[in-house]
N, C-alpha and C. Protein backbone atom coordinates (compact mmCIF):
# COMPACT_ATOMS: atom_id res chain seq x y z
N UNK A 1 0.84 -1.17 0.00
CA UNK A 1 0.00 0.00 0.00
C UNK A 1 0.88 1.24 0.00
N UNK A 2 0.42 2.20 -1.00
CA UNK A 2 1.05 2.93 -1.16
C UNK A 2 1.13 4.44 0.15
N UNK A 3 2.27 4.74 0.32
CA UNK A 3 2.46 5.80 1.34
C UNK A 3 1.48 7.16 0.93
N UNK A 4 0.85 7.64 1.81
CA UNK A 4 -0.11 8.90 1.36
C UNK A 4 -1.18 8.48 0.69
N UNK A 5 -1.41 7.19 0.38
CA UNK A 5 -2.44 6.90 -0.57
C UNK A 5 -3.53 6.77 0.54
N UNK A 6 -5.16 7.38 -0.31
CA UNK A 6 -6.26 7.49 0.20
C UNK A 6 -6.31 5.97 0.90
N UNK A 7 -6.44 4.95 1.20
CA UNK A 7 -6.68 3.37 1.50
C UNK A 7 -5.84 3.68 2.62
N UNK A 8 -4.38 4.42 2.30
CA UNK A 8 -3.52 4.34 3.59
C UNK A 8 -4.20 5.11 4.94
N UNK A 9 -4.36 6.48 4.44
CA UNK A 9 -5.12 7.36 5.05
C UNK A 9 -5.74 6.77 5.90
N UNK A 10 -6.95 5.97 5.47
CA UNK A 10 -8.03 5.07 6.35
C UNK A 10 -7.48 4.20 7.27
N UNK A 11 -6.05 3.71 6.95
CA UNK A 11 -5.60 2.72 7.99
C UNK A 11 -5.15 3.46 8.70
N UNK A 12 -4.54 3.97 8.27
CA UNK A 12 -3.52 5.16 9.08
C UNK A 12 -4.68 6.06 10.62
N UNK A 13 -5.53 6.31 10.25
CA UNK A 13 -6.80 7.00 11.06
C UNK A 13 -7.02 5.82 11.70
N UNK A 14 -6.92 4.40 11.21
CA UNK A 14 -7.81 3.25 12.27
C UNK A 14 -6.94 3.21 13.40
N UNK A 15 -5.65 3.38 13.04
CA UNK A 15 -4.31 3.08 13.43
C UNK A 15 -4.28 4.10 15.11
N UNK A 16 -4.41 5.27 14.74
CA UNK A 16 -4.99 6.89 15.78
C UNK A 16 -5.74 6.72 16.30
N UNK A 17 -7.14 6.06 15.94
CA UNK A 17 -8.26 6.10 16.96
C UNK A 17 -7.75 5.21 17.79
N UNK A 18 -6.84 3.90 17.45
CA UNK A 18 -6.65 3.01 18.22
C UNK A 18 -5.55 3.47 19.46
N UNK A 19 -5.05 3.79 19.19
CA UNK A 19 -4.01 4.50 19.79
C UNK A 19 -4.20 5.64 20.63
N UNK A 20 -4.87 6.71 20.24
CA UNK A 20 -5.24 7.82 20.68
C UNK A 20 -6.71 7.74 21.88
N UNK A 21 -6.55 6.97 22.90
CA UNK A 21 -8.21 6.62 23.28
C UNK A 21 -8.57 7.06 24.67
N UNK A 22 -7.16 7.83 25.02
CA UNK A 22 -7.40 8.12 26.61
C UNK A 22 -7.67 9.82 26.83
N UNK A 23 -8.74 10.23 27.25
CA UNK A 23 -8.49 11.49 27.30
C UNK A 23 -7.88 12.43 28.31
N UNK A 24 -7.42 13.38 27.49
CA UNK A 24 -6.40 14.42 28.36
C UNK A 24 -6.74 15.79 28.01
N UNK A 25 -6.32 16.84 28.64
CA UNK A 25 -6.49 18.49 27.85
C UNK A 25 -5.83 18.64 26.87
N UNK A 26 -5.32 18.13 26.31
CA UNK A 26 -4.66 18.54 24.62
C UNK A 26 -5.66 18.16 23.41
N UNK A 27 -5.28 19.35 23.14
CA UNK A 27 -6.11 19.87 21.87
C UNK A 27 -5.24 20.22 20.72
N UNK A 28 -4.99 20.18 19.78
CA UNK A 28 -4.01 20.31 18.97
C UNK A 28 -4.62 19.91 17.08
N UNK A 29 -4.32 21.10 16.29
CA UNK A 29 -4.65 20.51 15.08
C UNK A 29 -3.40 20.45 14.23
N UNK A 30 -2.91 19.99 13.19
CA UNK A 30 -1.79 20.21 12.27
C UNK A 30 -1.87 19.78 11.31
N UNK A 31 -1.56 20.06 10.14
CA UNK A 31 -1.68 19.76 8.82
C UNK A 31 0.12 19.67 8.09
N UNK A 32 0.39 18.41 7.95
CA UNK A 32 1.38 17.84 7.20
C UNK A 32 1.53 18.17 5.92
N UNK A 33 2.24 19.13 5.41
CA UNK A 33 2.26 19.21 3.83
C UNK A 33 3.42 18.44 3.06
N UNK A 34 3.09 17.85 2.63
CA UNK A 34 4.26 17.03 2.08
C UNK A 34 4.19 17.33 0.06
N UNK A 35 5.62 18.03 -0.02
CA UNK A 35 5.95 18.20 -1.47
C UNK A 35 6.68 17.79 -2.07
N UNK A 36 6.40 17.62 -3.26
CA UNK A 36 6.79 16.77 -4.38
C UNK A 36 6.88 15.05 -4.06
N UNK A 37 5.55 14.43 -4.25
CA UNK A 37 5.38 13.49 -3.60
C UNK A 37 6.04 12.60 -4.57
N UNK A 38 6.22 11.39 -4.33
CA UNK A 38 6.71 10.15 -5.42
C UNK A 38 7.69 10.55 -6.44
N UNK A 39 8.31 11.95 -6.30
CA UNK A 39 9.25 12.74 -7.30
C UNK A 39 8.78 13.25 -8.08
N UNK A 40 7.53 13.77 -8.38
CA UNK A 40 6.73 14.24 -9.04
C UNK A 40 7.23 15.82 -8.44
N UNK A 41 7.67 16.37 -8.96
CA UNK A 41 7.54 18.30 -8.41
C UNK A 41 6.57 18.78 -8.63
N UNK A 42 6.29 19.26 -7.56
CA UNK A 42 4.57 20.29 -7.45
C UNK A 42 3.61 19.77 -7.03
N UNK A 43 4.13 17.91 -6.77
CA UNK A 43 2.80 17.41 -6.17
C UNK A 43 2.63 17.53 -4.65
N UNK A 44 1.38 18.05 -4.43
CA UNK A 44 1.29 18.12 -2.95
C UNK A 44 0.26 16.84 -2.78
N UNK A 45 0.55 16.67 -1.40
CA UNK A 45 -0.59 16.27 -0.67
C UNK A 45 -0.70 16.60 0.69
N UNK A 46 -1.35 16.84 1.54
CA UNK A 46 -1.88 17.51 2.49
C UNK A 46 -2.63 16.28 4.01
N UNK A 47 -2.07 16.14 4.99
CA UNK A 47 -2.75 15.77 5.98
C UNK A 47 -3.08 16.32 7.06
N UNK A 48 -4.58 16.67 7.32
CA UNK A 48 -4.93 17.32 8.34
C UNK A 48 -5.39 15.95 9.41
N UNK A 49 -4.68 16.81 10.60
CA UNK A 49 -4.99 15.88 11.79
C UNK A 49 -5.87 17.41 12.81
N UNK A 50 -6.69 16.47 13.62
CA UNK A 50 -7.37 17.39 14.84
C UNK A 50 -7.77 16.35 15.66
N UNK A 51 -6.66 16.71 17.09
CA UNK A 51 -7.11 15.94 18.41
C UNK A 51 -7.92 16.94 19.11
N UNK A 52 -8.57 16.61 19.62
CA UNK A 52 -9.91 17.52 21.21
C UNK A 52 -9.50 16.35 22.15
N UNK A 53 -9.61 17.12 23.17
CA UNK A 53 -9.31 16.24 24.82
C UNK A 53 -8.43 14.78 24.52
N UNK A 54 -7.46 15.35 23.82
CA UNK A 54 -6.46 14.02 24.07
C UNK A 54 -6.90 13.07 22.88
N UNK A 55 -8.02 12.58 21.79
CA UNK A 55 -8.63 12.17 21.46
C UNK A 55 -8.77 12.49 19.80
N UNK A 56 -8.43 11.67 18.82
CA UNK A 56 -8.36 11.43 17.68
C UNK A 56 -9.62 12.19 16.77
N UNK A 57 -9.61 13.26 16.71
CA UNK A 57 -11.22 13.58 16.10
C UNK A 57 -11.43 13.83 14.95
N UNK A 58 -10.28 14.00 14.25
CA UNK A 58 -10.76 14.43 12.39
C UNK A 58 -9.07 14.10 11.70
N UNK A 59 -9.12 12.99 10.91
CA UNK A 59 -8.05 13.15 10.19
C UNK A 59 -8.58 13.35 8.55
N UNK A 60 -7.87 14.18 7.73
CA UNK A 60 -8.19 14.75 6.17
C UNK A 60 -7.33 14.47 5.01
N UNK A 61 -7.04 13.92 4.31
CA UNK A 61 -6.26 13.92 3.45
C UNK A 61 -7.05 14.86 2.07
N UNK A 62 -5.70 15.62 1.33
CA UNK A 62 -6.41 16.16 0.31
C UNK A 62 -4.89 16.45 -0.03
N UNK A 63 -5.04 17.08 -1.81
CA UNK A 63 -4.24 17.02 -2.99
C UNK A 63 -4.46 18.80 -3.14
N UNK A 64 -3.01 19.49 -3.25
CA UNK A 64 -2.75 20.55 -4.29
C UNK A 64 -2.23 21.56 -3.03
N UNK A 65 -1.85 22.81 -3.47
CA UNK A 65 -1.41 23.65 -2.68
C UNK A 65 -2.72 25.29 -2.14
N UNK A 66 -3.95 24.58 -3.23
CA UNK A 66 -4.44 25.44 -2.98
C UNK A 66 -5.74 25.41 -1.94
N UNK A 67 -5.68 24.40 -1.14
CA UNK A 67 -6.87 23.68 -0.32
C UNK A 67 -6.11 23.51 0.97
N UNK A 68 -5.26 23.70 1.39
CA UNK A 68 -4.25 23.28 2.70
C UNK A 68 -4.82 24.18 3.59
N UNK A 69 -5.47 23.18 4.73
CA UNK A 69 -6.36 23.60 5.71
C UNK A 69 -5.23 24.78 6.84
N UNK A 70 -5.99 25.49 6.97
CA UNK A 70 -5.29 26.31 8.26
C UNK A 70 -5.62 25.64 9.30
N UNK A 71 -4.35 25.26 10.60
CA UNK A 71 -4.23 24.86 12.06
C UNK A 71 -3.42 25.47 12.55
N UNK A 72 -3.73 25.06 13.54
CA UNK A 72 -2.49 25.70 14.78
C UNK A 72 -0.99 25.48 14.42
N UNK A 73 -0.73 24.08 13.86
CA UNK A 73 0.66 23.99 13.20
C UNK A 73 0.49 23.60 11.75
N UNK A 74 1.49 24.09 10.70
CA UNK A 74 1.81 22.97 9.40
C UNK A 74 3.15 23.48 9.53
N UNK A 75 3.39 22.01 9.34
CA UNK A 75 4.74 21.43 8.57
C UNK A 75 4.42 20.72 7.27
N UNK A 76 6.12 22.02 6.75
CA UNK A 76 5.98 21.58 5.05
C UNK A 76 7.33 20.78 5.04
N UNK A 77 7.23 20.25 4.39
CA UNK A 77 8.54 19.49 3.80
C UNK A 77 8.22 18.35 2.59
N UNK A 78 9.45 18.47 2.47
CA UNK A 78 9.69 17.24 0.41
C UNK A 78 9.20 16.21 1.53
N UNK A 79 8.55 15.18 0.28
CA UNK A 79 8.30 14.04 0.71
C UNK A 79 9.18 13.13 1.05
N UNK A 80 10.35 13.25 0.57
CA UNK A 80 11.45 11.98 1.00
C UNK A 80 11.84 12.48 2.61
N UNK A 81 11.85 13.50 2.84
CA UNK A 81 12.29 14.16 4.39
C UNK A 81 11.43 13.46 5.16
N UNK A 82 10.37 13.51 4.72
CA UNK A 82 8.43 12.89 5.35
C UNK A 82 9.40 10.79 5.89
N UNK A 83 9.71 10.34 4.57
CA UNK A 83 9.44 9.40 4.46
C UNK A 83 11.02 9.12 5.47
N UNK A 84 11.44 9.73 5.26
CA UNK A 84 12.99 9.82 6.15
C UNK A 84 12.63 9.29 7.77
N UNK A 85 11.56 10.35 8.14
CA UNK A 85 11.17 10.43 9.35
C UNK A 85 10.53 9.23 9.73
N UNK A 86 9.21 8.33 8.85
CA UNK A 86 8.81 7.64 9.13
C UNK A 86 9.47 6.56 9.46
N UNK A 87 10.56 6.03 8.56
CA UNK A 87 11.15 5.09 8.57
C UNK A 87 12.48 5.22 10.03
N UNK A 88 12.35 6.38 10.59
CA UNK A 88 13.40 6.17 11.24
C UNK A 88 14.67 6.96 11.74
N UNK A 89 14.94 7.30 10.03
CA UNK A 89 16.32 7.85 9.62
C UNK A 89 16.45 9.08 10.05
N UNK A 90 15.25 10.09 10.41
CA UNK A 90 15.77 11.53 10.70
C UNK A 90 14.88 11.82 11.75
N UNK A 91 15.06 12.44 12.64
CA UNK A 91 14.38 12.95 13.95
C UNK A 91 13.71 14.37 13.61
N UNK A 92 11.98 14.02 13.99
CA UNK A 92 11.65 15.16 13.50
C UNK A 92 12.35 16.27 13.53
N UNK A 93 12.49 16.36 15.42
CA UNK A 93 12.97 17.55 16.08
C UNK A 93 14.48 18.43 15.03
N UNK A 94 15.08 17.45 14.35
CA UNK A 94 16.34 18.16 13.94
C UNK A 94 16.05 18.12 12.74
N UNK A 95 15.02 17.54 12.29
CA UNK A 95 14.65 18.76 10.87
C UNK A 95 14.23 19.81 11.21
N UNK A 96 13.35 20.17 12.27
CA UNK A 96 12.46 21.14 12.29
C UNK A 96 14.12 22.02 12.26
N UNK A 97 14.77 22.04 13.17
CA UNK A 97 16.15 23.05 13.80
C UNK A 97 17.25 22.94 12.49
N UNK A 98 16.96 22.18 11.75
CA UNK A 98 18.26 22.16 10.14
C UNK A 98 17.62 22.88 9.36
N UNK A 99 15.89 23.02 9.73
CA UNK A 99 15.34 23.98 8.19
C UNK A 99 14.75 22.72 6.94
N UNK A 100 15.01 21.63 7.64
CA UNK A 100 14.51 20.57 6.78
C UNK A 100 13.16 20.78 6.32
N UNK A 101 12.62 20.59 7.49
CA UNK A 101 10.84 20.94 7.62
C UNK A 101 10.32 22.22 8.42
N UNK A 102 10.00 23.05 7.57
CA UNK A 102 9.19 24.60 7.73
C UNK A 102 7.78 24.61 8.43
N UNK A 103 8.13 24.77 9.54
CA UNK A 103 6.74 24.69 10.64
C UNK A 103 5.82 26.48 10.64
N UNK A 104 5.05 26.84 10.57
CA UNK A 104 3.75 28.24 10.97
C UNK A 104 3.36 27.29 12.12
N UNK A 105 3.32 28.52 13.39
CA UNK A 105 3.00 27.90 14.32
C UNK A 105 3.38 28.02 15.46
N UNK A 106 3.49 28.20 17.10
CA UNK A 106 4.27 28.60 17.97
C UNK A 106 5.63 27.15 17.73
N UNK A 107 6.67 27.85 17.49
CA UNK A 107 8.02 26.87 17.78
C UNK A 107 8.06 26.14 18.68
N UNK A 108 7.85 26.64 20.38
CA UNK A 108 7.96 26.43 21.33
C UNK A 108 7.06 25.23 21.93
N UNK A 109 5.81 25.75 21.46
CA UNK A 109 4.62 24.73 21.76
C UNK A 109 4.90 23.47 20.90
N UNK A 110 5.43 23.49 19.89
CA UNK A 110 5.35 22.19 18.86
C UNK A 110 6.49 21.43 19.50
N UNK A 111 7.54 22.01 20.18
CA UNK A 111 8.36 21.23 20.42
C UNK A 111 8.14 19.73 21.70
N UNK A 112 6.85 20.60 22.29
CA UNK A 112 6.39 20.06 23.52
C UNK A 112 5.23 19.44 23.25
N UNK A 113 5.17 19.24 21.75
CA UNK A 113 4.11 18.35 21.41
C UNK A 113 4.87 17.44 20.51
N UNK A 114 6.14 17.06 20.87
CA UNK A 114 7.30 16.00 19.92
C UNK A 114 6.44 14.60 20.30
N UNK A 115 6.29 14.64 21.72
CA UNK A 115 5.68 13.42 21.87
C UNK A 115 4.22 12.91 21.53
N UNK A 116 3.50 13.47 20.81
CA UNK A 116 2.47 12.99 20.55
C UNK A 116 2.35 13.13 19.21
N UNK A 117 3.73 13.82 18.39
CA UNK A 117 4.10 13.92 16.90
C UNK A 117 4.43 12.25 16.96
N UNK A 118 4.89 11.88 17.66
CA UNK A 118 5.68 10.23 17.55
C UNK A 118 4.76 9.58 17.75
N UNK A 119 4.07 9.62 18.26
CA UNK A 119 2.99 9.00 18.52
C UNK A 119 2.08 8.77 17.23
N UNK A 120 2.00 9.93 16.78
CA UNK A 120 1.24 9.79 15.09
C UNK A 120 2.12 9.12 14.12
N UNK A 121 3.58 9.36 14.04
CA UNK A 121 4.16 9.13 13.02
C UNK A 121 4.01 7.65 13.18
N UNK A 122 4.69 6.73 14.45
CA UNK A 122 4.17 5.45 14.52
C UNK A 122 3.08 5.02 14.10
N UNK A 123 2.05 5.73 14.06
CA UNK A 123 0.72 5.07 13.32
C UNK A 123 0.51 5.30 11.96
N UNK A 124 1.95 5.99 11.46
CA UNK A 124 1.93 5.94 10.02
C UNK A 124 2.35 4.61 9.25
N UNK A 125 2.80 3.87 10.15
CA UNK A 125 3.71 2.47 9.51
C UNK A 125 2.29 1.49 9.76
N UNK A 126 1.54 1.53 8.81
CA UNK A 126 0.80 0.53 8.22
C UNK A 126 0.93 -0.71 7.48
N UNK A 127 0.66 -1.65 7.89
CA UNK A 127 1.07 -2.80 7.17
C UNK A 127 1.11 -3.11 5.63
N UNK A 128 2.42 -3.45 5.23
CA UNK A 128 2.55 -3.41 3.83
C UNK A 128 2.37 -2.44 3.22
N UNK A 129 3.06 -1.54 4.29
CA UNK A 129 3.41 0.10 3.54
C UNK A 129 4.99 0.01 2.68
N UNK A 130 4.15 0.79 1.21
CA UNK A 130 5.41 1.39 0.17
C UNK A 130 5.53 2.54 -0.06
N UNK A 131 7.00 3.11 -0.26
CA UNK A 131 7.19 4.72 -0.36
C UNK A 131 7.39 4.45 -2.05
């Protein structure tokens, strides 16, 4: 299954609700922009996430640069940086500080939400996921 692909999306969300089930005061929305997907330049695709009380409440996938939901955070970055992260190889935190990935958004607050960024990214590794 392909990475970013709509089918993934859905697992990927089954993956969050499962995960995400205890509630707490965090509230938090962010939208993942990921460019030039599959090496394609100019292709976007777009993931909006929104937790309420600790709690998985709206994930969005959508295509192009001109539909990218406003939240409290987005991070942009090339897709191989994206896929870097998932797999392992690069720590969000020191892209965000290399300039890898371009965050809008309080700096400060996102940093103190690393742990529940990991928390999502782990539920990006869906079974018989391909980049």
């Amino acid at each position: 299954m392909k990475f970013l692909s709509e089918e993934w999306a859905e697992k990927h969300k089954a993956l969050l609700l499962a995960d995400f089930k205890e509630e707490n005061r965090s509230n938090v929305e962010l939208t993942e922009v990921y460019e030039n997907c599959y090496g394609e330049d100019g292709k976007t695709i777009w993931i909006y996430y929104s937790m309420k009380n600790g709690l998985m409440d709206k994930l969005e996938r959508g295509e192009g640069e001109d539909n990218i939901p406003e939240s409290t955070f987005r991070c942009f970055g090339d897709y191989k940086d994206y896929v870097r992260v998932v797999k392992g190889q690069l720590d969000p935190k020191k892209g965000l500080m290399t300039g890898t990935f371009t965050l809008e958004g309080n700096y400060l607050k996102a940093i103190s939400m690393l742990g529940t960024y990991m928390r999502v990214t782990e539920c990006k590794k869906v079974p018989d996921l391909e980049f």
